[in-house]
Protein backbone atom coordinates (compact mmCIF):
# COMPACT_ATOMS: atom_id res chain seq x y z
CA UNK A 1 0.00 0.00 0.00
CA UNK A 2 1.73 2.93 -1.15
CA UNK A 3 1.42 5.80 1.67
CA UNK A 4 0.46 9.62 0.62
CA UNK A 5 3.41 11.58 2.05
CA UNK A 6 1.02 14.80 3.10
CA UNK A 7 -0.97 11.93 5.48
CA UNK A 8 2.12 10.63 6.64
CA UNK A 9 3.25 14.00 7.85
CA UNK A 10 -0.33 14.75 9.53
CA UNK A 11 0.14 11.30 10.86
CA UNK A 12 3.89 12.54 12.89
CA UNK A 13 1.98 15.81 13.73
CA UNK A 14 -0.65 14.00 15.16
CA UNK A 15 1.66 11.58 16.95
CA UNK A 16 3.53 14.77 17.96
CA UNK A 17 0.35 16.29 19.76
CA UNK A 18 0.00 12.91 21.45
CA UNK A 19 3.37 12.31 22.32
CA UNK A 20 3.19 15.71 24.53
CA UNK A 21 -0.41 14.01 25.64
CA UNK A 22 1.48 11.04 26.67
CA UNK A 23 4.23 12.72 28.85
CA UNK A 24 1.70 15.42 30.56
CA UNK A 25 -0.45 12.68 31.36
CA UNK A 26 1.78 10.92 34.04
CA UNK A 27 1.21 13.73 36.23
CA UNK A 28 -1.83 15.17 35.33
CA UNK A 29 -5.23 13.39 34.49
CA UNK A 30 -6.93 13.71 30.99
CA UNK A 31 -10.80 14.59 31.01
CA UNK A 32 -12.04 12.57 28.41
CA UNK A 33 -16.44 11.98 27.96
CA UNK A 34 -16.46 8.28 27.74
CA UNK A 35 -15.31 4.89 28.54
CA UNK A 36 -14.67 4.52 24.58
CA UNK A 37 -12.18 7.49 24.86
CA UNK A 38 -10.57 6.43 27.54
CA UNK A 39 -10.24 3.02 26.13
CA UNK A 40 -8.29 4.44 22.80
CA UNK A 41 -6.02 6.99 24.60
CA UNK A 42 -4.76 3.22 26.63
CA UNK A 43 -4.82 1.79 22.81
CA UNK A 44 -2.03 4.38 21.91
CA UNK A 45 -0.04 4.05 24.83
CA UNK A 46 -1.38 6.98 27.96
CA UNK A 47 -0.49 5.33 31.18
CA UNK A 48 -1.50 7.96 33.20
CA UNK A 49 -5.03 8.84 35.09
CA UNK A 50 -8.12 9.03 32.29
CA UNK A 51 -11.01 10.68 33.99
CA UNK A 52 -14.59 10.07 32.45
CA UNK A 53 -17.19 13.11 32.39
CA UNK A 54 -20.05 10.29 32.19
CA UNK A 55 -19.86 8.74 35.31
CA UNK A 56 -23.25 9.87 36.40
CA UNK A 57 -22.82 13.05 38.07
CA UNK A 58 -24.19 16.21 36.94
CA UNK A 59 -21.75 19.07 35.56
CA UNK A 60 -21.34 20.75 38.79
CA UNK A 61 -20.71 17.32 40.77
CA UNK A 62 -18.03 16.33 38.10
CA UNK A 63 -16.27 19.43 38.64
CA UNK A 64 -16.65 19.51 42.09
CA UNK A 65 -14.99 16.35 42.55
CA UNK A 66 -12.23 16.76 40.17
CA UNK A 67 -11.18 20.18 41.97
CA UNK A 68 -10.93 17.79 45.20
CA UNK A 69 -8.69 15.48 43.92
CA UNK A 70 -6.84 17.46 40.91
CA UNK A 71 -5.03 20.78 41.06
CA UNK A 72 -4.55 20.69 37.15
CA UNK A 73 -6.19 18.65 34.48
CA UNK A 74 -6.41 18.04 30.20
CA UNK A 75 -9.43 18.88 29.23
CA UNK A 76 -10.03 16.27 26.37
CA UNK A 77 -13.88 16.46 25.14
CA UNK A 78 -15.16 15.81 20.75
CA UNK A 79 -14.90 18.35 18.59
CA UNK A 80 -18.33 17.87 17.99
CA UNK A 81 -21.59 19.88 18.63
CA UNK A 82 -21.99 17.81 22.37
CA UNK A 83 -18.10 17.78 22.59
CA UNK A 84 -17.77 21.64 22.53
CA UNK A 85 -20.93 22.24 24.66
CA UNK A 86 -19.21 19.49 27.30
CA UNK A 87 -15.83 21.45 26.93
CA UNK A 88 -17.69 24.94 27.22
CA UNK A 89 -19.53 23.76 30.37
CA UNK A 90 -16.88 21.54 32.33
CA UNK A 91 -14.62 24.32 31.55
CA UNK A 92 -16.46 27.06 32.95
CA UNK A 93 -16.91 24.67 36.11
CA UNK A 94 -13.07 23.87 36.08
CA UNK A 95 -11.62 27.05 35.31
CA UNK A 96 -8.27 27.73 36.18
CA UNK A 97 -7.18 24.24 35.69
CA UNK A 98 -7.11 22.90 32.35
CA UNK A 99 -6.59 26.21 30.14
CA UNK A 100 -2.80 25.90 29.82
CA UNK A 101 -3.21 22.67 28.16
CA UNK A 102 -5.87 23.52 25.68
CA UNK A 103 -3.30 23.77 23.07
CA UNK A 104 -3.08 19.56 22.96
CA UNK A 105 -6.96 19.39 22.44
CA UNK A 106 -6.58 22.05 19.75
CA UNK A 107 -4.22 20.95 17.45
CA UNK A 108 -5.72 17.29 18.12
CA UNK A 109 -8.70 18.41 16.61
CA UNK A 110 -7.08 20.86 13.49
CA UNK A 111 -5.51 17.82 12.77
CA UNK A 112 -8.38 15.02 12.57
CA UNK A 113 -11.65 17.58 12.24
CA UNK A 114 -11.57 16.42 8.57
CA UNK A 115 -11.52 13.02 9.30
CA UNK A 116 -12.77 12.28 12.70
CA UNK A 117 -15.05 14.04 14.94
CA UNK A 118 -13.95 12.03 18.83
CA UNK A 119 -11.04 10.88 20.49
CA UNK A 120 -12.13 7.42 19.94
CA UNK A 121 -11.59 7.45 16.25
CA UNK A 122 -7.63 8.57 16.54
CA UNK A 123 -6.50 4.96 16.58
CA UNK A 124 -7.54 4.14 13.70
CA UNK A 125 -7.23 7.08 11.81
CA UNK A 126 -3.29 7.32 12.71
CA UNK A 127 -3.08 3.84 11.37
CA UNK A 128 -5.37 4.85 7.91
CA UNK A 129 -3.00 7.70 7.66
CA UNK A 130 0.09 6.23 8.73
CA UNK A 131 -0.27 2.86 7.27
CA UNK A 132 0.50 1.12 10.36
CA UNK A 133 -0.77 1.23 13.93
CA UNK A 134 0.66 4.00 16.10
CA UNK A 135 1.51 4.36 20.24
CA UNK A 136 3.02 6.77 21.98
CA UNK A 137 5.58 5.45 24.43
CA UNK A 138 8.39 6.29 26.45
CA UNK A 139 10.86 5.30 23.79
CA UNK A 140 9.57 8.22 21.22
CA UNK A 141 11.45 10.85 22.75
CA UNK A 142 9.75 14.37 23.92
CA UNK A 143 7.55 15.78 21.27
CA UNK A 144 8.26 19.73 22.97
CA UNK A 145 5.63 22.24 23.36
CA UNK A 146 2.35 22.47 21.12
């Protein structure tokens, strides 16, 4: 299968952006919506804490609890119409905690919005664009600021 060099190069920027993911993550937990989510950020690699907005609790209650066990977190929601509305709403119940790592969730979705609207679809798009499947590990290096 012969590999379009433009997609392989979104494919390293992507694994760039998730690479940075990867080594923030150790120390500070990733808000993700879903179990699916969290299940594909582990199928690429994140070893650190995945926190799921769905676990029950209302808006308020989520953030409540996160801001009693987290001083900083990566606030990870779609980049669809419920993603953003999540994002706008956890955020404004987080603030103060996740901004300076908006940048990750960002280029994550500049980089798939054409593709993929959810976290959940990354693993397999990275391997669509990269032509094989991708992780993020301790071995790739630092990936530096986004």
């Amino acid at each position: 299968m012969q590999i379009n060099p433009a997609d392989l190069e979104r494919a390293t920027r992507i694994q760039d952006a998730l690479q940075r993911l990867y080594e923030l993550n150790k120390r500070i937990p990733v808000v993700v919506e879903g179990r699916k989510d969290v299940n594909a950020l582990r199928s690429i690699g994140l070893v650190g804490e995945i926190v799921t907005i769905h676990s029950g609790k209302s808006i308020y209650e989520f953030a409540e609890h996160i801001a009693e066990r987290f001083h900083k977190i990566i606030l990870l929601t779609d980049w669809d119409e419920k993603g953003e509305q999540l994002l706008k709403a956890v955020g404004k119940e987080t603030e103060g905690m996740w901004e300076e790592f908006s940048g990750i969730r960002e280029a994550l979705k500049a980089l798939c919005q054409k593709d993929i609207k959810d976290i959940e679809g990354i693993p397999a798009l990275l391997q669509r664009l990269a032509g094989e499947y991708v992780t993020v590990s301790e071995n790739e290096g630092f990936a530096g600021d986004i």
